[in-house]
N, C-alpha and C. Protein backbone atom coordinates (compact mmCIF):
# COMPACT_ATOMS: atom_id res chain seq x y z
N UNK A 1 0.82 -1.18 0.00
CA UNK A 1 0.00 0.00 0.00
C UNK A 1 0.87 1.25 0.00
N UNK A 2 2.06 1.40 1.09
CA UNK A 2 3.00 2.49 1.21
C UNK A 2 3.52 2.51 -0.27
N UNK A 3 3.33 1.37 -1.13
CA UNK A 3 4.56 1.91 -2.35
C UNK A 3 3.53 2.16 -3.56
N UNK A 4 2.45 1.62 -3.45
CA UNK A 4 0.92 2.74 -4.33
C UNK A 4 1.25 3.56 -4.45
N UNK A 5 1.13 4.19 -2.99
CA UNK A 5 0.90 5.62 -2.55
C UNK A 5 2.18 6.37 -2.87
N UNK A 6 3.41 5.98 -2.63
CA UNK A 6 4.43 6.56 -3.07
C UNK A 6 4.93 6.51 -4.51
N UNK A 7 4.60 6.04 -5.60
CA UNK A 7 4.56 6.11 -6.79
C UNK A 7 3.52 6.93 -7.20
N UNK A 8 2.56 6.48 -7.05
CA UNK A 8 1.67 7.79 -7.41
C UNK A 8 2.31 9.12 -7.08
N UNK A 9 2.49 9.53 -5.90
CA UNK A 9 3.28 10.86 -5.89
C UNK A 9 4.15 10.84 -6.12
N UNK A 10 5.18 9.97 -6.69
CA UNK A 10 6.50 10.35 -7.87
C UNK A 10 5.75 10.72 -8.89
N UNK A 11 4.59 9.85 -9.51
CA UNK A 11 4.27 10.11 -10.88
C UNK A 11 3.48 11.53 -11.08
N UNK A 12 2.87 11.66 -10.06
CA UNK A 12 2.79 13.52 -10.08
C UNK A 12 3.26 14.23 -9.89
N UNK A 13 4.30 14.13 -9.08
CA UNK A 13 6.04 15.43 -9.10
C UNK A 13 6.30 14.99 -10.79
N UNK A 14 6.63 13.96 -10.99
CA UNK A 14 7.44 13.98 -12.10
C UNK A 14 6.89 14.39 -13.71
N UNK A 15 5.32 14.40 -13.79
CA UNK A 15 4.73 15.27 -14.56
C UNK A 15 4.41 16.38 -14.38
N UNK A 16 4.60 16.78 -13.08
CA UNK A 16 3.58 18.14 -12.43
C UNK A 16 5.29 19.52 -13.27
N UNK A 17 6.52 18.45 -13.00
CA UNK A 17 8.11 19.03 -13.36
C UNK A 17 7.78 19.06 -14.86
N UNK A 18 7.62 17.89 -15.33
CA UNK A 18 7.06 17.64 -17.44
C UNK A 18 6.73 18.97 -17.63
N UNK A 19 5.33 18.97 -16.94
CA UNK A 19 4.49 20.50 -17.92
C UNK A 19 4.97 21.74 -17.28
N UNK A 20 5.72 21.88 -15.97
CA UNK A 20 6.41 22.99 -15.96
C UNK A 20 7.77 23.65 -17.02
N UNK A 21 8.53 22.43 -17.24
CA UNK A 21 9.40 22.69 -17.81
C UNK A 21 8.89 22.97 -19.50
N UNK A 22 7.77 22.70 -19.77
CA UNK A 22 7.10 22.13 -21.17
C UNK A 22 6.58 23.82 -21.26
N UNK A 23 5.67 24.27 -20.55
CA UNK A 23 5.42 25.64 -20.33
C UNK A 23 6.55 26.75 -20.56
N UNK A 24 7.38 26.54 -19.74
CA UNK A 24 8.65 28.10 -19.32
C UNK A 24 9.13 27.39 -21.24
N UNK A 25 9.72 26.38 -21.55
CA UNK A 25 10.31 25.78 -23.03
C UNK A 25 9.57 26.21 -23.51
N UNK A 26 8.12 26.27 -23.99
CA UNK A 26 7.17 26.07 -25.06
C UNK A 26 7.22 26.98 -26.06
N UNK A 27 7.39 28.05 -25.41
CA UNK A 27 7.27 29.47 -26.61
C UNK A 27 8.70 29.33 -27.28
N UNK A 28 9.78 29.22 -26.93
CA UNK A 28 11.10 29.10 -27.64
C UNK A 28 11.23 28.29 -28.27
N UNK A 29 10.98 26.79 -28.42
CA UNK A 29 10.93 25.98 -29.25
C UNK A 29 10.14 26.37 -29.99
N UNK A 30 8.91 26.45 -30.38
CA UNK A 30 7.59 26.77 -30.90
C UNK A 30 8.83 27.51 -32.22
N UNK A 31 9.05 28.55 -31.17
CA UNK A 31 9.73 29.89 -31.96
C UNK A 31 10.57 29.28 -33.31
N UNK A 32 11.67 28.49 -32.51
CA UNK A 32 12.78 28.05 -32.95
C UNK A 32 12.41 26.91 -34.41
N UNK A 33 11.38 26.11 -33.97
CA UNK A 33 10.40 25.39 -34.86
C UNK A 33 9.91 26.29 -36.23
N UNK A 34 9.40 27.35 -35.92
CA UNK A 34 9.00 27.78 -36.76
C UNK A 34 10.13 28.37 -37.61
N UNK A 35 11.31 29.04 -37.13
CA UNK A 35 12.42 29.37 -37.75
C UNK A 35 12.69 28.68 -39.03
N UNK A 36 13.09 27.00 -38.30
CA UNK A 36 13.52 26.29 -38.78
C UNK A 36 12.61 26.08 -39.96
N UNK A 37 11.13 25.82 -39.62
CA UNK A 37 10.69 25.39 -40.82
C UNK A 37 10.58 26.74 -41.46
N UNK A 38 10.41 28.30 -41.23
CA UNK A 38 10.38 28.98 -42.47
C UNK A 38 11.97 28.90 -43.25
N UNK A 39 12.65 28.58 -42.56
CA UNK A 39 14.00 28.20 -43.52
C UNK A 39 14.06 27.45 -44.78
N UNK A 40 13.33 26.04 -44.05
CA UNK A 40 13.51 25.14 -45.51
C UNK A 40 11.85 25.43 -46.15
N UNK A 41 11.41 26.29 -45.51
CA UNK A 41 10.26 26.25 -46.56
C UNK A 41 9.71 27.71 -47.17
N UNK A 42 9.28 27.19 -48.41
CA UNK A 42 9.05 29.27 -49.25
C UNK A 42 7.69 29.43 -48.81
N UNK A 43 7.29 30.78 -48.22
CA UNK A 43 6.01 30.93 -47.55
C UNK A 43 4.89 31.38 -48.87
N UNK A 44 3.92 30.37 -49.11
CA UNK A 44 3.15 30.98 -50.40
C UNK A 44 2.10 31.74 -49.69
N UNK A 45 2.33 33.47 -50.80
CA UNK A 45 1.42 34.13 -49.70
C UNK A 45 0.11 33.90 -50.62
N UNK A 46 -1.03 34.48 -50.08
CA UNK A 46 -2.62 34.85 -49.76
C UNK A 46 -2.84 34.92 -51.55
N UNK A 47 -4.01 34.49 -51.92
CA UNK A 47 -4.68 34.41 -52.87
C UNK A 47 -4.58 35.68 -53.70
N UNK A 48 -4.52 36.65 -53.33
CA UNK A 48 -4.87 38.08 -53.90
C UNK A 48 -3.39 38.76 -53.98
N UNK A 49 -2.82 37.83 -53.40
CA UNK A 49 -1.21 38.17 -53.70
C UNK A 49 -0.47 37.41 -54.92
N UNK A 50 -0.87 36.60 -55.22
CA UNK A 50 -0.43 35.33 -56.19
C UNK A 50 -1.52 36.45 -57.30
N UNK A 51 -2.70 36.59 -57.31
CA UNK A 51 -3.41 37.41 -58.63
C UNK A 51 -2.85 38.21 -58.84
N UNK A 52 -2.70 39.17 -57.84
CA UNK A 52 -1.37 40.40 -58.39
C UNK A 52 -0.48 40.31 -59.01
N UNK A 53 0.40 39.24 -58.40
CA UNK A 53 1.52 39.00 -59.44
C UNK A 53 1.28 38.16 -60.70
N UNK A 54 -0.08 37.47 -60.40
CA UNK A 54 -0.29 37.07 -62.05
C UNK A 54 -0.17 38.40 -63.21
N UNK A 55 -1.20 39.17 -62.50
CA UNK A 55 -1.53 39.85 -63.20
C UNK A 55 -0.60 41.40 -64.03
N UNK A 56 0.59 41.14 -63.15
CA UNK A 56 1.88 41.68 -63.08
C UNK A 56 2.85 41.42 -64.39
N UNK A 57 2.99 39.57 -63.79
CA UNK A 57 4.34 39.31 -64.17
C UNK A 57 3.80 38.29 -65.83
N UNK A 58 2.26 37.77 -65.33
CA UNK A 58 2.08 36.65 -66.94
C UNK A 58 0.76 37.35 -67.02
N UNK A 59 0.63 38.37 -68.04
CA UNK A 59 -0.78 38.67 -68.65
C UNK A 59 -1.25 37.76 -69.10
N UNK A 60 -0.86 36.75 -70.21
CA UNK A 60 -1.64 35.97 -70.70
C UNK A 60 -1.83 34.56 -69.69
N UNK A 61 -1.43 34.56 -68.86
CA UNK A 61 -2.17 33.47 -67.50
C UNK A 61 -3.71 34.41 -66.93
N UNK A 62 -3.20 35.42 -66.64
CA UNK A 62 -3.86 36.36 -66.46
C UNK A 62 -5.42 36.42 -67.29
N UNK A 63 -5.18 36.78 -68.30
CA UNK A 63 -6.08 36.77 -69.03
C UNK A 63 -6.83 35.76 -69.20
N UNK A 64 -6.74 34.34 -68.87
CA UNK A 64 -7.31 33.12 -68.65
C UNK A 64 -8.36 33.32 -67.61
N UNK A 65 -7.46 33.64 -66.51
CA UNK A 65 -7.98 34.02 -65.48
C UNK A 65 -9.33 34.96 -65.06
N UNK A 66 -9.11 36.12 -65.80
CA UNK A 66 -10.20 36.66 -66.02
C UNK A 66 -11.29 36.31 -66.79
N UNK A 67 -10.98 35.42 -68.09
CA UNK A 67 -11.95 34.77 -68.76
C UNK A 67 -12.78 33.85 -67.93
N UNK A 68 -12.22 33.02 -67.14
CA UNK A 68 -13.04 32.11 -66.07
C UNK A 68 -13.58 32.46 -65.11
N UNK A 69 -13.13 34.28 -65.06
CA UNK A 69 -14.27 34.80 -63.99
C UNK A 69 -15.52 35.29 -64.35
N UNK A 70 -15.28 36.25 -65.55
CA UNK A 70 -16.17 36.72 -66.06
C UNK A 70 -17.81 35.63 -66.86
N UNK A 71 -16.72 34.52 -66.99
CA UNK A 71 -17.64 33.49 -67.08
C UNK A 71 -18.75 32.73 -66.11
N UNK A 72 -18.20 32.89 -65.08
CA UNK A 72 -18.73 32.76 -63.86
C UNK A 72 -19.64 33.58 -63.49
N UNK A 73 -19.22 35.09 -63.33
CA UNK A 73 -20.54 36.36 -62.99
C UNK A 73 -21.69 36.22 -63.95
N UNK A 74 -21.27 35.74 -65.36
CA UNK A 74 -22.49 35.64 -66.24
C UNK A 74 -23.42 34.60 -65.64
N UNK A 75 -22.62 33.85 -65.71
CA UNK A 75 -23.69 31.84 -64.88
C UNK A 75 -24.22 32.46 -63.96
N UNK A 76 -23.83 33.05 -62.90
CA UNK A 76 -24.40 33.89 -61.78
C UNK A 76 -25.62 34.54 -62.17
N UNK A 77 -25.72 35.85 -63.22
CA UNK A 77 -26.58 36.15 -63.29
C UNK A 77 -27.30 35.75 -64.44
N UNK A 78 -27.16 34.90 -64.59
CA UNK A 78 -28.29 34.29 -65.93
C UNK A 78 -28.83 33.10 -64.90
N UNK A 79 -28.51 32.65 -64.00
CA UNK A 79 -29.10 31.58 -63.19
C UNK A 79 -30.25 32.66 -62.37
N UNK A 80 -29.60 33.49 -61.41
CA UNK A 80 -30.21 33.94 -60.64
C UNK A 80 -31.81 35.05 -61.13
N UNK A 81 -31.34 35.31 -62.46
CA UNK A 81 -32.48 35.91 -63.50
C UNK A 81 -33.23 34.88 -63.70
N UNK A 82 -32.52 33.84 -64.33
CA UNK A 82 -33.63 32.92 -64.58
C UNK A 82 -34.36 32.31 -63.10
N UNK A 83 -33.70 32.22 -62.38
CA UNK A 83 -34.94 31.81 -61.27
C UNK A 83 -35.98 32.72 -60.81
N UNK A 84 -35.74 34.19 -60.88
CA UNK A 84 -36.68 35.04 -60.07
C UNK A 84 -37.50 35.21 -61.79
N UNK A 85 -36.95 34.72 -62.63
CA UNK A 85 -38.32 34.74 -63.99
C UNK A 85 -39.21 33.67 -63.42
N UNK A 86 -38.66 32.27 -63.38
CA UNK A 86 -39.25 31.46 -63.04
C UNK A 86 -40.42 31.55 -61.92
N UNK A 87 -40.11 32.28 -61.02
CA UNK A 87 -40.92 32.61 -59.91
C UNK A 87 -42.04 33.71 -60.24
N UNK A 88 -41.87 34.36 -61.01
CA UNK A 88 -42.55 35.65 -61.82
C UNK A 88 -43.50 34.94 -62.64
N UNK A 89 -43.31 33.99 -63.22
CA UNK A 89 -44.16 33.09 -64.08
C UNK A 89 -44.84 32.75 -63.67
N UNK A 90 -44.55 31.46 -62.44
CA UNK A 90 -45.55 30.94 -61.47
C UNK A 90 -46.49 31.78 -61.06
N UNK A 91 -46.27 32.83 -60.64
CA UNK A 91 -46.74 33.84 -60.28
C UNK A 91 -48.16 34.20 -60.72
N UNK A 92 -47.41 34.67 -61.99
CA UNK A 92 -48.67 35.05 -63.21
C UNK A 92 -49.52 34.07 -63.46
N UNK A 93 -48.84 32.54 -63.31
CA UNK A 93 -49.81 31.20 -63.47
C UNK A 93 -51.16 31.07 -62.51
N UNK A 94 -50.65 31.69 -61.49
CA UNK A 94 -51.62 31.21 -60.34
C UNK A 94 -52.75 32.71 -59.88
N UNK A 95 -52.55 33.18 -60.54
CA UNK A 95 -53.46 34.67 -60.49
C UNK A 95 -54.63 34.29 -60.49
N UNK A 96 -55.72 35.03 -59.78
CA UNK A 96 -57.62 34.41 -60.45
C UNK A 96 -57.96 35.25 -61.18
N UNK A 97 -58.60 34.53 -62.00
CA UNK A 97 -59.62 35.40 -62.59
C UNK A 97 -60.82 36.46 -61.24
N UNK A 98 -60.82 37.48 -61.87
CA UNK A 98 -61.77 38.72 -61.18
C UNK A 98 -63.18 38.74 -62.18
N UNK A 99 -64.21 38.86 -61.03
CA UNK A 99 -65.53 38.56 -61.97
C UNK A 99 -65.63 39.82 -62.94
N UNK A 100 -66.63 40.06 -63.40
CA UNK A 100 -66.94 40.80 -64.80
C UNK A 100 -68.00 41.65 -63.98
N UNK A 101 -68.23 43.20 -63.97
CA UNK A 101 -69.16 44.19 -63.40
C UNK A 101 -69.33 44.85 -64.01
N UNK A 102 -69.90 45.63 -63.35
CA UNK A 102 -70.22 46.67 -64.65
C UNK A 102 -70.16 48.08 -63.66
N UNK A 103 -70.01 48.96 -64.84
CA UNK A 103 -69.62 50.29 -63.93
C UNK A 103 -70.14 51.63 -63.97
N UNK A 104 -70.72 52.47 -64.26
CA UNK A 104 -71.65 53.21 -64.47
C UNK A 104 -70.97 54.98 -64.52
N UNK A 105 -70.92 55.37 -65.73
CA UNK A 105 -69.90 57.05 -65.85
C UNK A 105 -70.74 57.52 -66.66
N UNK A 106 -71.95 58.51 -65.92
CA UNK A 106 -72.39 59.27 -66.68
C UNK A 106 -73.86 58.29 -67.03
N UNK A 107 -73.65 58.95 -68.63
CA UNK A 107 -74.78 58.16 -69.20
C UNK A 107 -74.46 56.72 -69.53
N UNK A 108 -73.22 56.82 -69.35
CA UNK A 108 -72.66 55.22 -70.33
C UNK A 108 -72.46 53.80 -68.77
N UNK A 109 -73.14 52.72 -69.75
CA UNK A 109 -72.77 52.20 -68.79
C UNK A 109 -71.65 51.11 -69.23
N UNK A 110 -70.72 50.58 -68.93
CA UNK A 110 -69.49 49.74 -69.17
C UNK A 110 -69.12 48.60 -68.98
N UNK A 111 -69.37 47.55 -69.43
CA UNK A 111 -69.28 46.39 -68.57
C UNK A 111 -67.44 46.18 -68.87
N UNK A 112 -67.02 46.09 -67.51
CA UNK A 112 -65.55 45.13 -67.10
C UNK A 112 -65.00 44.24 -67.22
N UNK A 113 -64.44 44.06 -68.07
CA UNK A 113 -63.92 42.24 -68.16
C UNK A 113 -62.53 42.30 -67.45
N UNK A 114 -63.00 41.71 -66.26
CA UNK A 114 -61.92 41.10 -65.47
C UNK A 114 -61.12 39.97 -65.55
N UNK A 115 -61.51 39.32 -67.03
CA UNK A 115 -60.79 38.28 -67.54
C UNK A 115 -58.81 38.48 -67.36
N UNK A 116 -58.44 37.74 -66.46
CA UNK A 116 -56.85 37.46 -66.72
C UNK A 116 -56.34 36.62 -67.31
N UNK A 117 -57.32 35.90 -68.30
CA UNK A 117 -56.98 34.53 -68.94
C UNK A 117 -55.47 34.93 -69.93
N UNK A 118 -54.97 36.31 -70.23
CA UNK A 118 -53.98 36.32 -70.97
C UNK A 118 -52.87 36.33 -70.38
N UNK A 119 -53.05 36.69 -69.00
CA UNK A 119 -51.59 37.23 -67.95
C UNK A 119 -52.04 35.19 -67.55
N UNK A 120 -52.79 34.85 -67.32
CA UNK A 120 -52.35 33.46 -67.28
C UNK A 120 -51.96 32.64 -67.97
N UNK A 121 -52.47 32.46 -69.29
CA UNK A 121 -51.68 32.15 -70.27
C UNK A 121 -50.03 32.09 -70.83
N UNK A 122 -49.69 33.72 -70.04
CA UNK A 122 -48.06 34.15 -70.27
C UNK A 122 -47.08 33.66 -69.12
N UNK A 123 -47.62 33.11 -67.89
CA UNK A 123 -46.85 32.34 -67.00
C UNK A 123 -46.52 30.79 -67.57
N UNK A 124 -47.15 30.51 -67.82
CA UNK A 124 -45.97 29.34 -68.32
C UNK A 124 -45.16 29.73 -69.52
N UNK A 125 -45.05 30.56 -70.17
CA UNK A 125 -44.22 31.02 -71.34
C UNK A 125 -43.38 31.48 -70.43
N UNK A 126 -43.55 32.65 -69.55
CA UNK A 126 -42.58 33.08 -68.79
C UNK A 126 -41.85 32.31 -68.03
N UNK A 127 -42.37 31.23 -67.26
CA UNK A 127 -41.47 30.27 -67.02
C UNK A 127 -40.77 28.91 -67.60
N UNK A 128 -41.05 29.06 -68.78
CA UNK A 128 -40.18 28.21 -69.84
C UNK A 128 -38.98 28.99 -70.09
N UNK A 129 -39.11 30.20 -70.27
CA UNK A 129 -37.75 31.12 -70.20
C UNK A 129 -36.88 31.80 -69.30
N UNK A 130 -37.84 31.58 -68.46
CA UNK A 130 -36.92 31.45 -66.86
C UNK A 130 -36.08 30.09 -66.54
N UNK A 131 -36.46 29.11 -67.32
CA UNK A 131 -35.88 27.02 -67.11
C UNK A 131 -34.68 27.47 -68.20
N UNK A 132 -34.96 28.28 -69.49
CA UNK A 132 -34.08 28.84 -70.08
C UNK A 132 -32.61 29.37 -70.01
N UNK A 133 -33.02 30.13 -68.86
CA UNK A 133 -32.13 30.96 -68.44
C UNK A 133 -31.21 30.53 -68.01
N UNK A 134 -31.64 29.68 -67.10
CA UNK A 134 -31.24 28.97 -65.89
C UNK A 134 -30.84 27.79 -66.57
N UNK A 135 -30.89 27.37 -67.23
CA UNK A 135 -30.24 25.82 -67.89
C UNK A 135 -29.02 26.41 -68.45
N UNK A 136 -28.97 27.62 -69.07
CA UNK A 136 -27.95 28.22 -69.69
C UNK A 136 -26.99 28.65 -68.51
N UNK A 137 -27.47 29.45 -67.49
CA UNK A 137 -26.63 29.76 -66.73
C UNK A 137 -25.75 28.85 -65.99
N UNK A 138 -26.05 27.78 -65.15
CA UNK A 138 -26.02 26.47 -64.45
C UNK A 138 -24.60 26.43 -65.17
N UNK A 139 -24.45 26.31 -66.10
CA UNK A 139 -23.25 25.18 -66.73
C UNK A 139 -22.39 26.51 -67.04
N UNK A 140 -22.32 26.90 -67.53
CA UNK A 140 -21.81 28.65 -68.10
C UNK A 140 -20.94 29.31 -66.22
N UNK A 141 -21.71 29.46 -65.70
CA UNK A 141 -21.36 29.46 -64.14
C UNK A 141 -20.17 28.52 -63.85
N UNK A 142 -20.42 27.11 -63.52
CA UNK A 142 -19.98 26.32 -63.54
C UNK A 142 -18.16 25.85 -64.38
N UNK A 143 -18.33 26.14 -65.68
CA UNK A 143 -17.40 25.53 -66.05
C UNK A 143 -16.57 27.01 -66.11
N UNK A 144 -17.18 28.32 -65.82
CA UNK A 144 -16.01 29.56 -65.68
C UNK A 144 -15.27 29.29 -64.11
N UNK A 145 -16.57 28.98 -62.97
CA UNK A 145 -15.72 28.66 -61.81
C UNK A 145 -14.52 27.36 -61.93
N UNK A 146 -14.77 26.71 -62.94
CA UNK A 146 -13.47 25.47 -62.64
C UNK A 146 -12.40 25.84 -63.70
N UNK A 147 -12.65 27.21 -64.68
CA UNK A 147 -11.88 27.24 -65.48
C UNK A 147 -10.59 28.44 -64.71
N UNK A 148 -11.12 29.34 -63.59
CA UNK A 148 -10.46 30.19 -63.20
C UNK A 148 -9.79 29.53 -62.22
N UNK A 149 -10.43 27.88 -61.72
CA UNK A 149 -9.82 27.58 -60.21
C UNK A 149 -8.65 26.66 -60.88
N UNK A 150 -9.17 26.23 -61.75
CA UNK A 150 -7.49 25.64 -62.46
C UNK A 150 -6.75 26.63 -63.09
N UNK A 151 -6.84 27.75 -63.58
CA UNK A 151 -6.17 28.79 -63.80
C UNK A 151 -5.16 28.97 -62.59
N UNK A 152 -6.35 29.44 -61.36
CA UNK A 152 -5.26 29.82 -60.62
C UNK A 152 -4.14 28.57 -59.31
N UNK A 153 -4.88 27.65 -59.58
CA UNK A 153 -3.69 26.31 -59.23
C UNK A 153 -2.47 26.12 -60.02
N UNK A 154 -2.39 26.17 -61.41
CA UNK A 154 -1.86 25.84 -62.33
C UNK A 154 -0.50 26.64 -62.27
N UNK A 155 -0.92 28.06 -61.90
CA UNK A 155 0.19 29.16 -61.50
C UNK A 155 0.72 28.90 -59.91
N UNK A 156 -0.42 28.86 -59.49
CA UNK A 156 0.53 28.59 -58.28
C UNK A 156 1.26 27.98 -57.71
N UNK A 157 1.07 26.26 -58.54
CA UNK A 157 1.90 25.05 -58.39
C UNK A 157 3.39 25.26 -59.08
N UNK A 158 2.76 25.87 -60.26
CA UNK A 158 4.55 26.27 -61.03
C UNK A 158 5.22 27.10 -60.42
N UNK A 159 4.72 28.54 -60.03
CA UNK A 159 5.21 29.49 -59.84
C UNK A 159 5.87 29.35 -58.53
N UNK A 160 5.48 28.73 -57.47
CA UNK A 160 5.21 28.67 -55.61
C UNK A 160 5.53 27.36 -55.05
N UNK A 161 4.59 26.92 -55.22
CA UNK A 161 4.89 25.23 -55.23
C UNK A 161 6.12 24.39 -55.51
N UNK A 162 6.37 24.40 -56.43
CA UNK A 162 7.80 23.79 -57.21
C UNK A 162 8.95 24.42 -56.62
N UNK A 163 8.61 25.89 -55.95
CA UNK A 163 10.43 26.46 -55.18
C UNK A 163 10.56 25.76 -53.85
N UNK A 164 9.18 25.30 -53.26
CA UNK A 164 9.65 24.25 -51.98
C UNK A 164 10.46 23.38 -52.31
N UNK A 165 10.81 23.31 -50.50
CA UNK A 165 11.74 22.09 -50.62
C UNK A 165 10.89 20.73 -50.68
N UNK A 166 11.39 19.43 -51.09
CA UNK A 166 10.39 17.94 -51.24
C UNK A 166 10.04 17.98 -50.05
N UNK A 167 11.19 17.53 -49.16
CA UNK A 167 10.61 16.90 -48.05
C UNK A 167 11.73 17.57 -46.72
N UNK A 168 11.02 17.14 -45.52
CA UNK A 168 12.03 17.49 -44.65
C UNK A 168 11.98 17.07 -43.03
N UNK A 169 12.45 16.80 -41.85
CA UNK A 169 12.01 17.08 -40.55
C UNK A 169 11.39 17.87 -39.93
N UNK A 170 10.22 18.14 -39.01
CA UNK A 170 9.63 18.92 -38.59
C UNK A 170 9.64 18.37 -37.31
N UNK A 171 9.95 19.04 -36.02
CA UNK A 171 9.58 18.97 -34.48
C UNK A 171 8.49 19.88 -34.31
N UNK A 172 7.41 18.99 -33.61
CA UNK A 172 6.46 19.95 -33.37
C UNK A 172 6.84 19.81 -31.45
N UNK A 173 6.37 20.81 -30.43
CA UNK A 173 6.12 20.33 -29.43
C UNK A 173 4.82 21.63 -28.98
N UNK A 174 4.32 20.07 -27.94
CA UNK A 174 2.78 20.97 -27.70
C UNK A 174 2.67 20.76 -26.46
N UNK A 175 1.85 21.16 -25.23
CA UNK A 175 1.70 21.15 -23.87
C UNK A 175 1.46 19.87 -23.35
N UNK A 176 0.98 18.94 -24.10
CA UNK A 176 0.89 17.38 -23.50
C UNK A 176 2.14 16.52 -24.40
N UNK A 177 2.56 16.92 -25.60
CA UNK A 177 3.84 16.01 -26.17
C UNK A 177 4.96 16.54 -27.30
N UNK A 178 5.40 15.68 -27.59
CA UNK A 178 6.63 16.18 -28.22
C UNK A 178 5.92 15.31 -29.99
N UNK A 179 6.38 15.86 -30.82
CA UNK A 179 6.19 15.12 -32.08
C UNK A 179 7.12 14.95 -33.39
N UNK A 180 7.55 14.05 -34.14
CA UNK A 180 8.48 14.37 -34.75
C UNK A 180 7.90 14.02 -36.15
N UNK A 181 7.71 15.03 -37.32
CA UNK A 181 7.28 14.57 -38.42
C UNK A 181 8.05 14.57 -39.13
N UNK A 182 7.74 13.58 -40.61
CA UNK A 182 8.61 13.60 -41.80
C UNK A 182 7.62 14.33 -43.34
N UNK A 183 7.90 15.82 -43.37
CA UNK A 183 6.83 16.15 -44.53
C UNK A 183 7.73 15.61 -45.72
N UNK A 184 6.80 15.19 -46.52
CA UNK A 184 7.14 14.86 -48.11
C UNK A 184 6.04 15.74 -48.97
């Protein structure tokens, strides 16, 4: 029982010492870690920094680039037109007819035709060209967003990518352990 009890309180001095010493260490290694790895490694900066210098150093990457955007804002708004047509249609589809009265100006009297049979009629036309729109936009959208996102991978792998180093050692250490990686 005495040697339970006395191991247990080695094993909590002797971690209670671990995370002290792991604490007062932590920020300097950390530091030193990071040194090391911005050494062997080239820091690729921020999205809008890589466009700049596309747009800088390779116009005609560039110009790709913009083609797959502009392709994109169109899909955007030829989708988003075509749906609020679509909804505009329905719209007009589902209207009632208003009865027929009559109205009285003067001597004349007028009868009203509250017939909407033509504004109902034009909702499903209107929403055939709203399915229009939107079938066109969908893909148009679509293949500008994958044409600008491989645009801009394509540069960044050559340009950024390829000056890293392959592979290398990395020490990480963190408040509960120590870690040792191998990046490739």
């Amino acid at each position: 029982m005495k040697i339970r009890i006395l191991l247990i309180v080695c094993f909590i001095a002797l971690t209670d010492v671990c995370f002290a010493q792991n604490f007062v260490a932590q920020d300097s290694v950390q530091t030193a870690g990071k040194n090391l790895e911005n050494a062997k490694k080239t820091v690729i900066p921020s999205g809008r920094i890589i466009v700049a210098d596309m747009k800088a150093n390779h116009p005609a990457v560039f110009s790709q680039y913009q083609s797959g955007k502009k392709m994109q804002r169109t899909g955007m708004i030829l989708s988003f037109a075509g749906g609020g047509v679509i909804i505009i249609g329905a719209i007009c589809s589902i209207i009632p007819d208003t009865d027929s009265g009559t109205v009285t100006m003067g001597p004349y009297i007028t009868e009203t035709d509250g017939d909407n049979s033509a504004l109902r009629k034009a909702g499903p036309v209107i929403m055939v060209a709203g399915a229009a729109c939107l079938s066109v936009g969908l893909p148009v959208m679509l293949v500008g967003g994958k044409k600008k996102k491989q645009t801009f991978q394509d540069y960044r792998n050559q340009y950024y990518l390829s000056q890293q180093t392959s592979s290398y050692f990395q020490m990480n250490v963190y408040p509960n352990r120590v870690g040792i990686a191998y990046v490739f």
